[in-house]
C-alpha atoms as a PDB file:
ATOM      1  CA  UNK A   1       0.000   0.000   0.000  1.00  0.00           C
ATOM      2  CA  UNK A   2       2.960   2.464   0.994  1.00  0.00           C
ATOM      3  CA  UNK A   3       4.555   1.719  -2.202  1.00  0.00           C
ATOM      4  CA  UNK A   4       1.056   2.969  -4.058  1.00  0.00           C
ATOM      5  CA  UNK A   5       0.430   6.101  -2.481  1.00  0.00           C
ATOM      6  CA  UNK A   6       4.209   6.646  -3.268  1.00  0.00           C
ATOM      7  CA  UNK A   7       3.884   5.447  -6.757  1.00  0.00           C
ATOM      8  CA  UNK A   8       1.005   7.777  -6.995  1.00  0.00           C
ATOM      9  CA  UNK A   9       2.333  10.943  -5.360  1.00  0.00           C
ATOM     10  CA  UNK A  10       5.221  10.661  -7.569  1.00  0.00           C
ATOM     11  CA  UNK A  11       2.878  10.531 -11.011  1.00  0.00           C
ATOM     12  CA  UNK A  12       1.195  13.453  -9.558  1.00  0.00           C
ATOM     13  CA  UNK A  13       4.143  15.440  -8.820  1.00  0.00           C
ATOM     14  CA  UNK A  14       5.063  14.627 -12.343  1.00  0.00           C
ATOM     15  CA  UNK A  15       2.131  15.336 -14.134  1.00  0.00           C
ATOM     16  CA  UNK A  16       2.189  18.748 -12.017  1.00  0.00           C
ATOM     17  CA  UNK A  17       5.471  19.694 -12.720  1.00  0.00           C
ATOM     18  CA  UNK A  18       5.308  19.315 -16.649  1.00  0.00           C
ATOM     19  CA  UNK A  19       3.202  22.595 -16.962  1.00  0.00           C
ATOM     20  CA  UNK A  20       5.067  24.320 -14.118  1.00  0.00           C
ATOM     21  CA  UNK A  21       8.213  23.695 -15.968  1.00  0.00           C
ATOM     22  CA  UNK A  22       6.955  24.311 -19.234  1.00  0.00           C
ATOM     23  CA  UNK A  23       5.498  27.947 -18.093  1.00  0.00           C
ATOM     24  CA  UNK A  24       9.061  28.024 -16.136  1.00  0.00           C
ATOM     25  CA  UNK A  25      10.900  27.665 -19.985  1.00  0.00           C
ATOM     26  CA  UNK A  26       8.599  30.116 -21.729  1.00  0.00           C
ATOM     27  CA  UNK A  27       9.061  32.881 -19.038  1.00  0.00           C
ATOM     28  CA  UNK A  28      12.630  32.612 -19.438  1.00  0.00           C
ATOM     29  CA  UNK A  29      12.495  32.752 -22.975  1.00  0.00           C
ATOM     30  CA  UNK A  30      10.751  35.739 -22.950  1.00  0.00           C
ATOM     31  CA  UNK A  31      12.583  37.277 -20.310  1.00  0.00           C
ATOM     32  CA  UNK A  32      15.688  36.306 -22.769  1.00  0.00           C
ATOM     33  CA  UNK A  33      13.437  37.706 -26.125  1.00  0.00           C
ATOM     34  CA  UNK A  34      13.458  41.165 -23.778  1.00  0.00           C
ATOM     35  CA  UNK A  35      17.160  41.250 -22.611  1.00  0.00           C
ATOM     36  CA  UNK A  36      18.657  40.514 -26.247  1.00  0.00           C
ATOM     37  CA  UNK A  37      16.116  42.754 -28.050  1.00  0.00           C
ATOM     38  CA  UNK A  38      18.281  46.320 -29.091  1.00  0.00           C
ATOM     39  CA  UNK A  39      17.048  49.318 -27.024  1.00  0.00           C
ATOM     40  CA  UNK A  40      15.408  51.759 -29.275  1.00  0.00           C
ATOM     41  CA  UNK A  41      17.495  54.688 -29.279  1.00  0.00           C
ATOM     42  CA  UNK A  42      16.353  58.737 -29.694  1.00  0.00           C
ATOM     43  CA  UNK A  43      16.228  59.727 -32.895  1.00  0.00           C
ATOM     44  CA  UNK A  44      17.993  62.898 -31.839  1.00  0.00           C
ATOM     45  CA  UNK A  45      20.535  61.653 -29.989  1.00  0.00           C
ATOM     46  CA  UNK A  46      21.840  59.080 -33.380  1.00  0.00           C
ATOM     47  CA  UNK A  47      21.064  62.577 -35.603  1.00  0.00           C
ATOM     48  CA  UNK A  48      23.437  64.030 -32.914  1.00  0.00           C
ATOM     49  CA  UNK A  49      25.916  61.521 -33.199  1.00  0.00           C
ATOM     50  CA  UNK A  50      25.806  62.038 -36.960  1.00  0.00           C
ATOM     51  CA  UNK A  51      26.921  65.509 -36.208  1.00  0.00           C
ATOM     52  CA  UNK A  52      29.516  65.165 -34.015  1.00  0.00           C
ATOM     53  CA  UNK A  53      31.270  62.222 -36.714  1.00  0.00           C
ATOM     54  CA  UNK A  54      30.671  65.494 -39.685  1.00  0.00           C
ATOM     55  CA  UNK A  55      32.281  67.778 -37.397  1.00  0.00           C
ATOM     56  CA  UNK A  56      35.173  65.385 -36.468  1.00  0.00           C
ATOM     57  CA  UNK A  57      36.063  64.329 -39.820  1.00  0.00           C
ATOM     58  CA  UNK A  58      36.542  67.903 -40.706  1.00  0.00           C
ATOM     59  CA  UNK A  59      38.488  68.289 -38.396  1.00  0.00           C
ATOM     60  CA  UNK A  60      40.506  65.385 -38.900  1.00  0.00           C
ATOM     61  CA  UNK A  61      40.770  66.577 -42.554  1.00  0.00           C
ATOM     62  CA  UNK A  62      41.901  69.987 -41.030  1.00  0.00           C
ATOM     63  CA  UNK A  63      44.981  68.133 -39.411  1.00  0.00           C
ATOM     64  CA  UNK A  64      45.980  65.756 -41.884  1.00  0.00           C
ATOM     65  CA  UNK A  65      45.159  62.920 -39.370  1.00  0.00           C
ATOM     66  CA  UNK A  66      44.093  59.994 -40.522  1.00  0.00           C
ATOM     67  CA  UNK A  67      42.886  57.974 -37.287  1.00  0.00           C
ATOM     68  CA  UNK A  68      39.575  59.372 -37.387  1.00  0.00           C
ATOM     69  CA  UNK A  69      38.460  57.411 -40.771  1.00  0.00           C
ATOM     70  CA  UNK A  70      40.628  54.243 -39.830  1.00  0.00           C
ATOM     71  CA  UNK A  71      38.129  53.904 -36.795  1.00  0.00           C
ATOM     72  CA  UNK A  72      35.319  55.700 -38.342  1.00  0.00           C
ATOM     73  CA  UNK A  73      34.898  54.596 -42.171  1.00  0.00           C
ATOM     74  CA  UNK A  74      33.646  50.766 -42.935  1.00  0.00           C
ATOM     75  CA  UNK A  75      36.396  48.320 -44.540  1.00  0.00           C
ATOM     76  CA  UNK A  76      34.062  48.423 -47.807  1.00  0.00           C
ATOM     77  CA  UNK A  77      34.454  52.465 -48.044  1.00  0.00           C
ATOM     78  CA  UNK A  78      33.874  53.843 -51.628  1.00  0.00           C
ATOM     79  CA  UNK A  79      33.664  57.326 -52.044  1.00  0.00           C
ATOM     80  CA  UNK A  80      34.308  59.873 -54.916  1.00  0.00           C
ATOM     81  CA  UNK A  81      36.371  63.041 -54.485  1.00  0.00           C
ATOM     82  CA  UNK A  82      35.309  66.258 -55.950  1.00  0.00           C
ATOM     83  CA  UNK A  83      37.173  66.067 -58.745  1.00  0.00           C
ATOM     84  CA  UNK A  84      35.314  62.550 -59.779  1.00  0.00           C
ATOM     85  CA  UNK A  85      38.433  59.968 -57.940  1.00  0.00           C
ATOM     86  CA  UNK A  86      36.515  56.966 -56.967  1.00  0.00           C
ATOM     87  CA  UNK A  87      38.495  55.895 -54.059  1.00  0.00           C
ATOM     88  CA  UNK A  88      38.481  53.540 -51.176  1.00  0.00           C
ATOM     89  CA  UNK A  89      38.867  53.507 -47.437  1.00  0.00           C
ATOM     90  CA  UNK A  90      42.983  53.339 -47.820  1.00  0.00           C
ATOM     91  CA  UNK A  91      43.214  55.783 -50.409  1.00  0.00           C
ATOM     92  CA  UNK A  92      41.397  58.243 -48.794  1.00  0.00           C
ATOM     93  CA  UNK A  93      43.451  58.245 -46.024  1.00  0.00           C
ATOM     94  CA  UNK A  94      46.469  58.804 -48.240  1.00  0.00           C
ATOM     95  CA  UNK A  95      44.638  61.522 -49.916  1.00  0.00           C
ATOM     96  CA  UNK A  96      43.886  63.244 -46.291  1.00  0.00           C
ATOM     97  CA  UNK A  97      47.802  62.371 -44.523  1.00  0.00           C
ATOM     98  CA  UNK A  98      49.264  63.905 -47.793  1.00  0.00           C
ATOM     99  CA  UNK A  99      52.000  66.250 -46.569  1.00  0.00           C
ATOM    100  CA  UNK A 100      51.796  68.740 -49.857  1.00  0.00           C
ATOM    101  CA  UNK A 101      48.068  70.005 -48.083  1.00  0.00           C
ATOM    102  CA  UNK A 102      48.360  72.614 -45.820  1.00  0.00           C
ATOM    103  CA  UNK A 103      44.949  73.457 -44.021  1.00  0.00           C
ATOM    104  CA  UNK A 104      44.439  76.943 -42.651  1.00  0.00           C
ATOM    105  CA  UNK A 105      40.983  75.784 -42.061  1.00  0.00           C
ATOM    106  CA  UNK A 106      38.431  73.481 -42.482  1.00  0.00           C
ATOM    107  CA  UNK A 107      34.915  73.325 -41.488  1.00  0.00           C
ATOM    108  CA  UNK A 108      31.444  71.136 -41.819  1.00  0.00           C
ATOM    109  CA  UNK A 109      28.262  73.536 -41.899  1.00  0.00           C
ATOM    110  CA  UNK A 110      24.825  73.241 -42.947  1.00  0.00           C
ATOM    111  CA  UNK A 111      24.762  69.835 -41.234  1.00  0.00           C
ATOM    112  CA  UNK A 112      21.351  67.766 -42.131  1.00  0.00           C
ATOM    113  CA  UNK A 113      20.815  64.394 -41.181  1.00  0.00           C
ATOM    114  CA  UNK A 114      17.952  61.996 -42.267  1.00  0.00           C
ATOM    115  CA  UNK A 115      17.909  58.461 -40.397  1.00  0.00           C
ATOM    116  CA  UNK A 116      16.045  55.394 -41.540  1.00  0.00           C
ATOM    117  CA  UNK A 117      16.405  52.749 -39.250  1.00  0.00           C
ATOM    118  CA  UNK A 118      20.416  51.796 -39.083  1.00  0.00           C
ATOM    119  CA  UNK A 119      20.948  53.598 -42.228  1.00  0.00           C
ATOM    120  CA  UNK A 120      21.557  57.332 -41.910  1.00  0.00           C
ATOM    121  CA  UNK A 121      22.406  59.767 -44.757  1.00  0.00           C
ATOM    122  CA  UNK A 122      24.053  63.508 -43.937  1.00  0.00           C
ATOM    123  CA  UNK A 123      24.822  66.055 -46.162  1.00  0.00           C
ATOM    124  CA  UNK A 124      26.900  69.099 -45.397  1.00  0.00           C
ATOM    125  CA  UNK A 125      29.294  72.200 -46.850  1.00  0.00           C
ATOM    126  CA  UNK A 126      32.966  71.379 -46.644  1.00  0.00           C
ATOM    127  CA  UNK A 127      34.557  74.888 -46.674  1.00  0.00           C
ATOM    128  CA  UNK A 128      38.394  74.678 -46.895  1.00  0.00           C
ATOM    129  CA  UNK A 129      40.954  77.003 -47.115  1.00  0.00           C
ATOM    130  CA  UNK A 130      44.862  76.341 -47.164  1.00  0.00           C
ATOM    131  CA  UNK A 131      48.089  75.731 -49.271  1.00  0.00           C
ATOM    132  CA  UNK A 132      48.607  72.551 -51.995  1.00  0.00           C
ATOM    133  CA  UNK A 133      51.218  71.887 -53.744  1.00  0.00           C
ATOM    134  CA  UNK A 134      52.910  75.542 -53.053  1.00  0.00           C
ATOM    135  CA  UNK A 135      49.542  77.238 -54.219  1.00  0.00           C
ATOM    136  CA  UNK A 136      47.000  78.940 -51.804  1.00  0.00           C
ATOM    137  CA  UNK A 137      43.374  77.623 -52.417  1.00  0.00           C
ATOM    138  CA  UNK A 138      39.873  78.414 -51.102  1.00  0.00           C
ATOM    139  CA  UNK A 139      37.281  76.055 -52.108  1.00  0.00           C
ATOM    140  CA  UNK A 140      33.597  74.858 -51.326  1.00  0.00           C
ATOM    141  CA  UNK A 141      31.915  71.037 -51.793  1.00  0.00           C
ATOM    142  CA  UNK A 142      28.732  69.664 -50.847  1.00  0.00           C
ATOM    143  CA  UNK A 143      29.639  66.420 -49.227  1.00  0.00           C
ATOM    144  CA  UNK A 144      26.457  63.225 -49.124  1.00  0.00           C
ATOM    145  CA  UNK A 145      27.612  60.605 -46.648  1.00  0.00           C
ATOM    146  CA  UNK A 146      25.954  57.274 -45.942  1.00  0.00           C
ATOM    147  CA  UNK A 147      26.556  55.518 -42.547  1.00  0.00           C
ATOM    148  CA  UNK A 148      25.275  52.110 -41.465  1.00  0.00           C
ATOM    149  CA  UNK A 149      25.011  51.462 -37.857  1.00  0.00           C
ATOM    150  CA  UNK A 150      26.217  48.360 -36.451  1.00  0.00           C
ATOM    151  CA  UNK A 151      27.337  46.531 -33.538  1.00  0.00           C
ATOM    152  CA  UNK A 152      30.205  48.806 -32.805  1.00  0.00           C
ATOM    153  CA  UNK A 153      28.628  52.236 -33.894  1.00  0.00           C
ATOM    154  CA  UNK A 154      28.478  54.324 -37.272  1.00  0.00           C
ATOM    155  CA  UNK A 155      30.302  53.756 -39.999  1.00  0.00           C
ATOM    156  CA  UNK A 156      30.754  55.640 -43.201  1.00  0.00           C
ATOM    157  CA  UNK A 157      30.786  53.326 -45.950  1.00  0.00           C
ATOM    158  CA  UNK A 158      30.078  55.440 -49.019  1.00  0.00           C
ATOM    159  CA  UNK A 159      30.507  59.072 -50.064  1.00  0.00           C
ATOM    160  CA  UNK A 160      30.022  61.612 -53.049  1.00  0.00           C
ATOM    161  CA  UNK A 161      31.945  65.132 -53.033  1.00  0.00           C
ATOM    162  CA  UNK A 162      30.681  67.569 -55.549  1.00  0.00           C
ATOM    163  CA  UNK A 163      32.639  71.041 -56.100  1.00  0.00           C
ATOM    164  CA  UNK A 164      30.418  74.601 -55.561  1.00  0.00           C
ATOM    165  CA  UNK A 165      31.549  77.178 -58.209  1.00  0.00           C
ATOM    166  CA  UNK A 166      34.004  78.362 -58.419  1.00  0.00           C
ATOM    167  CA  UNK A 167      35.993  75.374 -58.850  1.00  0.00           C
ATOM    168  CA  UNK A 168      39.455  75.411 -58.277  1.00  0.00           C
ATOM    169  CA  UNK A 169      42.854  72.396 -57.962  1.00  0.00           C
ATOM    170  CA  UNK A 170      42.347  70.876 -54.680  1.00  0.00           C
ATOM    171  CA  UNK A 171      43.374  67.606 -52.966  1.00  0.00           C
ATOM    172  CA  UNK A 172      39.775  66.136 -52.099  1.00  0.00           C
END
């Protein structure tokens, strides 16, 4: 008789703990759906951050520094220069470290940012003014970037610089 009523509390304890542990399962699988599922983030806050990467790579361009776009500018980087150079991330670089450019200044203005999703496209004046190859130049371009955002931030992976008249010899 013992042996029953132990028999039978232990099918009942069974047949109770199979939904138990099934509702245990499916609350920590939501509970993991929650954790791993990306916070949104502000809209103005990634616009912001847009910004602040325009800003920098001027000024990065501005010191003939090329750290900014190593850490900044995707692997698969293609971009064309004003004067209609298609170049990649590498060459870029080269084209911004190259010691014959002599910045006085160089600014971003008339920053506007548009974000869809983890794509986000700026646009912006590139006003420069400075000394290449012995000769003092002042020029204007409208600049159309394209970042993606992934796992470790914004990156630039494709750009498109287009002269504003007058048009004059200049290194980007």
């Amino acid at each position: 008789m013992t042996n029953i009523r132990g028999t039978m509390a232990m099918a009942i304890g069974l047949v109770l703990a199979s939904p138990w542990q099934t509702e245990q399962e499916w609350r920590s699988t939501c509970i993991q759906r929650c954790v791993n599922q990306p916070v949104p983030q502000d809209p103005e806050a990634q616009r912001q951050e847009i910004v602040s990467l325009e800003r920098e790579a001027a000024r990065a361009i501005q010191l003939n520094n090329g750290t900014f776009f190593r850490r900044v500018y995707s692997d698969e980087f293609s971009g064309t220069l004003s004067h209609g150079q298609i170049v990649n991330k590498q060459k870029f670089i080269e084209v911004v470290q190259n010691p014959l450019i002599k910045y006085d200044s160089f600014i971003a203005t008339d920053i506007r940012v548009r974000i869809d999703q983890e794509t986000a496209i700026a646009s912006c004046a590139w006003t420069a003014r400075g000394v290449f190859r012995g000769k003092r130049f002042s020029s204007q371009m409208r600049m159309l970037h394209v970042y993606v955002n992934g796992q470790s931030g914004w990156h630039l992976v494709a750009s498109q610089a287009t002269h504003l008249p007058p048009e004059s010899e200049d290194p980007l």
